[in-house]
N, C-alpha and C. Protein backbone atom coordinates (compact mmCIF):
# COMPACT_ATOMS: atom_id res chain seq x y z
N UNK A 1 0.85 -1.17 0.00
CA UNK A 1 0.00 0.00 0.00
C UNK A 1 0.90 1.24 0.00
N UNK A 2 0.99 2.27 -1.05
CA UNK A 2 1.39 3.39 -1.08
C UNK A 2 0.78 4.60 -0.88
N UNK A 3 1.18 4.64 0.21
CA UNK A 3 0.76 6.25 0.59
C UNK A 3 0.49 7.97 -0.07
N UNK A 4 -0.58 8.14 -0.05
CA UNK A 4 -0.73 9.54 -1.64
C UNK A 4 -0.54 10.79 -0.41
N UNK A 5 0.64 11.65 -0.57
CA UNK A 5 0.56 12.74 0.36
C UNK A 5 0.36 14.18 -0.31
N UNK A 6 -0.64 14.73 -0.06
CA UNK A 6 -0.79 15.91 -0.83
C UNK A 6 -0.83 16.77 0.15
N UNK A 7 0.45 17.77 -0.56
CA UNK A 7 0.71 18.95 0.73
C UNK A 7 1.53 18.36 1.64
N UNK A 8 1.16 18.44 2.89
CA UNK A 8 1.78 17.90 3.93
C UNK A 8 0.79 16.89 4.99
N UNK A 9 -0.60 16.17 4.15
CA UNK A 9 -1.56 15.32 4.44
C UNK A 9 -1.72 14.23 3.96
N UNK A 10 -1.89 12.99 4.66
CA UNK A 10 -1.99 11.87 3.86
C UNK A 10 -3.63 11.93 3.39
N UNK A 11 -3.58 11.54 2.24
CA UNK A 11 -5.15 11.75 2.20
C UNK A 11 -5.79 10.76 1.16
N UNK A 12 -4.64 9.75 0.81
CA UNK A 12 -5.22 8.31 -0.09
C UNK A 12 -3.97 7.64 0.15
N UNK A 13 -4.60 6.41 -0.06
CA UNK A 13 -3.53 5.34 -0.18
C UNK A 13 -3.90 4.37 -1.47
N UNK A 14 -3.12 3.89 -1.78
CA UNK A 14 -3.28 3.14 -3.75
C UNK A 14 -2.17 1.62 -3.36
N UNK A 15 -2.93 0.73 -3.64
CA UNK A 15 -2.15 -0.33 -4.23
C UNK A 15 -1.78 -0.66 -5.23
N UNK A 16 -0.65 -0.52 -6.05
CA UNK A 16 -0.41 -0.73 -7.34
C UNK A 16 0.68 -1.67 -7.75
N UNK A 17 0.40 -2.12 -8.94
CA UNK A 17 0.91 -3.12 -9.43
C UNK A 17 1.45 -2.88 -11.06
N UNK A 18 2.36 -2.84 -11.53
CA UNK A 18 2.91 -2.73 -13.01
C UNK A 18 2.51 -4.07 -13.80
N UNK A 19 2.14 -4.15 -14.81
CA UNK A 19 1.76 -4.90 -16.01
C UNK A 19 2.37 -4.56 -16.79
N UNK A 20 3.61 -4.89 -17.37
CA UNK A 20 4.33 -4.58 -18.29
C UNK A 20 4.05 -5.09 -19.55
N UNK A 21 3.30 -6.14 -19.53
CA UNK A 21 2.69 -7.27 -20.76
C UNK A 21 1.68 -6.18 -21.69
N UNK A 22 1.02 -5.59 -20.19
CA UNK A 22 -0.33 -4.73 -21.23
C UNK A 22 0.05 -3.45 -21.37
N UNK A 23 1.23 -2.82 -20.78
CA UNK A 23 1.69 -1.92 -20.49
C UNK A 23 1.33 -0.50 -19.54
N UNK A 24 0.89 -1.47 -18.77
CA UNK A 24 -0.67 -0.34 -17.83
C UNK A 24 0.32 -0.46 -16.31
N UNK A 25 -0.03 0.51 -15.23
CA UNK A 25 0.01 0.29 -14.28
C UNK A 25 -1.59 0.22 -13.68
N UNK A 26 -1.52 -0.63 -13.13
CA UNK A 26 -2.73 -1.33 -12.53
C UNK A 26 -2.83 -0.62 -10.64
N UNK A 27 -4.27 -0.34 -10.60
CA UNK A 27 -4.35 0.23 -9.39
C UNK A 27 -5.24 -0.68 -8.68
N UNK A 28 -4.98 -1.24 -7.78
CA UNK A 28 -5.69 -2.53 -7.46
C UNK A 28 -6.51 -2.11 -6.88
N UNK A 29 -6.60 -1.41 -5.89
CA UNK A 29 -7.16 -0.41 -4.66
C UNK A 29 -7.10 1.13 -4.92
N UNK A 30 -8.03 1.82 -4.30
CA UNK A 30 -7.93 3.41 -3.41
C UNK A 30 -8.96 3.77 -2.57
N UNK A 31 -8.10 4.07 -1.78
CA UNK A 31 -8.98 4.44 -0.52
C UNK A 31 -8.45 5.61 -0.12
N UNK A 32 -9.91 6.60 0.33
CA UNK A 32 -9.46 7.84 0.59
C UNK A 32 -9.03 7.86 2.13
N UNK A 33 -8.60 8.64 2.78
CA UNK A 33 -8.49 9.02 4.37
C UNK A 33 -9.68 10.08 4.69
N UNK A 34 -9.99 9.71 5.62
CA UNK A 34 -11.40 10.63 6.12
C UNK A 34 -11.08 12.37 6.38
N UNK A 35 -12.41 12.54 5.72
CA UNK A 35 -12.45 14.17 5.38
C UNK A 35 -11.98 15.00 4.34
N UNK A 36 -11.53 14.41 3.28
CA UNK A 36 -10.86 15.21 2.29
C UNK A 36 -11.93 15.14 1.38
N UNK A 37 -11.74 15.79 0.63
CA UNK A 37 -12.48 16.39 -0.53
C UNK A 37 -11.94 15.21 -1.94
N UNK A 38 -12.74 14.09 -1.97
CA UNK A 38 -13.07 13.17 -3.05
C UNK A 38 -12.56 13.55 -4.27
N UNK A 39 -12.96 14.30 -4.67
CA UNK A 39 -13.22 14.74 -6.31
C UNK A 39 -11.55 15.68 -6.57
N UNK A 40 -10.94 16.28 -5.57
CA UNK A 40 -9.68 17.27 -5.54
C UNK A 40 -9.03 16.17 -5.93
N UNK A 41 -9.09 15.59 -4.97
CA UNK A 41 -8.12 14.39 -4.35
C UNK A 41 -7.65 13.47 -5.81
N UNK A 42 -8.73 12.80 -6.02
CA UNK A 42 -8.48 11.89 -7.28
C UNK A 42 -8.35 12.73 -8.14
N UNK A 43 -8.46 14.05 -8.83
CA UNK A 43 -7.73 14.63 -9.84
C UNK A 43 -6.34 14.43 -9.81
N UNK A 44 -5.90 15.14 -8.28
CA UNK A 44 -4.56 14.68 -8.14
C UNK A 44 -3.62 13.71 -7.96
N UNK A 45 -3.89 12.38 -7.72
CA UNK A 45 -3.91 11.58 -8.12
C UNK A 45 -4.16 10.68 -9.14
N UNK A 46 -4.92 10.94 -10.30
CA UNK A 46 -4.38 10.48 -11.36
C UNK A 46 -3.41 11.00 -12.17
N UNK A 47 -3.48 12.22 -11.84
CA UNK A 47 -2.04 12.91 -12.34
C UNK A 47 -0.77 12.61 -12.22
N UNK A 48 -0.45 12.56 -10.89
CA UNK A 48 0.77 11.46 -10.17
C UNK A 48 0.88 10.05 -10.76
N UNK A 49 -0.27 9.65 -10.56
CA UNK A 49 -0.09 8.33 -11.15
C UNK A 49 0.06 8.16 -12.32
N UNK A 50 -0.31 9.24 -13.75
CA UNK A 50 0.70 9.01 -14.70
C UNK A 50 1.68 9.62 -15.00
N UNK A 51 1.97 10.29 -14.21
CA UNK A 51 3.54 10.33 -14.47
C UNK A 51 4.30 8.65 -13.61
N UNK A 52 3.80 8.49 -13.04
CA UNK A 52 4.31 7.41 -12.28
C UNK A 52 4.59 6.03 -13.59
N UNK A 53 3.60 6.32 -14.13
CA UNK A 53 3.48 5.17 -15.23
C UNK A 53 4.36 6.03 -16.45
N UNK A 54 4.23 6.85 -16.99
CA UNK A 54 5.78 7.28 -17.72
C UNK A 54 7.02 7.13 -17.15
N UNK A 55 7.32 6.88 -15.96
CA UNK A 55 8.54 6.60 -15.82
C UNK A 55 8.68 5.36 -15.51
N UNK A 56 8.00 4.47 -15.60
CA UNK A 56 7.80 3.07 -15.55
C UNK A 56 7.99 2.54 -17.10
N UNK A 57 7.65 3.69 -17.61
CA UNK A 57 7.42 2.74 -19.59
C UNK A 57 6.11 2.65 -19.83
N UNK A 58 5.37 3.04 -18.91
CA UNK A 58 3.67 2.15 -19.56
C UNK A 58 3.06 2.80 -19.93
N UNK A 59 1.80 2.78 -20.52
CA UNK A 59 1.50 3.63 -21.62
C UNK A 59 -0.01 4.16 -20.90
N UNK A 60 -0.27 3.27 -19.72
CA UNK A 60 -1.82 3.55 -19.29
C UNK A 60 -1.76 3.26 -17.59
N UNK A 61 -2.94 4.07 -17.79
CA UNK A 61 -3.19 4.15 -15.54
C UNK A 61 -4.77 3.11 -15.75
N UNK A 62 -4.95 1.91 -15.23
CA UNK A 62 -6.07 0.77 -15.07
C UNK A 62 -6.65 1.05 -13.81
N UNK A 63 -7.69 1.82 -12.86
CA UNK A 63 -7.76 1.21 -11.85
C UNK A 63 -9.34 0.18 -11.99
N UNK A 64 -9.04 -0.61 -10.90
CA UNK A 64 -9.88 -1.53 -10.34
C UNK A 64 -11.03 -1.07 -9.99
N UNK A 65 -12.14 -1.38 -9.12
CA UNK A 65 -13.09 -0.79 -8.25
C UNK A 65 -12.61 -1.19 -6.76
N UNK A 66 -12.02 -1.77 -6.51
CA UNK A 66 -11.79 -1.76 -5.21
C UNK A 66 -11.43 -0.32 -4.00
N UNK A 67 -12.23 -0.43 -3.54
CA UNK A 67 -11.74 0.83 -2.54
C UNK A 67 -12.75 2.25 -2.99
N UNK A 68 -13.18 3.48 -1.57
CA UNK A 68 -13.61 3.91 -1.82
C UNK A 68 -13.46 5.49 -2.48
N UNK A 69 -12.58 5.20 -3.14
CA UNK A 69 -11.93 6.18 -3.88
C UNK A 69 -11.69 5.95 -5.20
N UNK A 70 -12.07 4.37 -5.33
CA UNK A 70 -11.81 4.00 -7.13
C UNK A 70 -12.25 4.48 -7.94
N UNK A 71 -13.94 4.60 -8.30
CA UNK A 71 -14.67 5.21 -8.85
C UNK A 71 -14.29 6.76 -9.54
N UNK A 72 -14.01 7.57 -8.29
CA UNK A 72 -13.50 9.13 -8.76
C UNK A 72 -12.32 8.93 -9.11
N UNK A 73 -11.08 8.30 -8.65
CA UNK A 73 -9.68 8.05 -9.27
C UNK A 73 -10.12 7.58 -10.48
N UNK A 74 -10.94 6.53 -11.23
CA UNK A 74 -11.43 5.62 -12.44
C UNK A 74 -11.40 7.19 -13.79
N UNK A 75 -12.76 7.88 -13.00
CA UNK A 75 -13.18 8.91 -13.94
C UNK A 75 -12.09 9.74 -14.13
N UNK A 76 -11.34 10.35 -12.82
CA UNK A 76 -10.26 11.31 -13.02
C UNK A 76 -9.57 10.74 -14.07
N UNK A 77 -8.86 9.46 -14.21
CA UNK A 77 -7.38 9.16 -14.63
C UNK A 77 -7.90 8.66 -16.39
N UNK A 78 -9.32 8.24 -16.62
CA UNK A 78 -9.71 8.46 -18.17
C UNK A 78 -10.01 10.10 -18.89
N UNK A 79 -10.30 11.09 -17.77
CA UNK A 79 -10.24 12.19 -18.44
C UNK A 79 -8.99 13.21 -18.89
N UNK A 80 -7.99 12.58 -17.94
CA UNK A 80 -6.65 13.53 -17.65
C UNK A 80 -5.84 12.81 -18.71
């Protein structure tokens, strides 16, 4: 589980996994930390997360539904 710190707050955590076959990084999980603002949050976070996946090589951010933050991370990281 990797810790998402924005600012100087933890305010998601992401399990991720590289697929180099499909060339995706795969987000198995997200879960927010209580009280933050949902919708900020996963913007910023899919952002991170592709750059995370450009410096990996991969060409795409996958997440899962697991966790209650997937959904808005899902939408964020297909629009960005």
């Amino acid at each position: 589980m990797l810790p998402f710190l924005l600012g100087d707050r933890l305010v998601a955590r992401v399990d991720l996994k590289s697929d180099r076959t499909r060339g995706a990084l795969l987000v198995q999980g997200a879960f927010a930390e209580p009280g933050i603002d949902v919708d900020y949050v996963a913007g910023e976070l899919a952002e991170e997360l592709g750059e995370i996946a450009g410096w990996l090589g991969l060409t795409q951010v996958v997440v899962a539904k697991r966790g209650d933050l997937a959904n808005e991370l899902a939408g964020s990281a297909q629009s960005g």
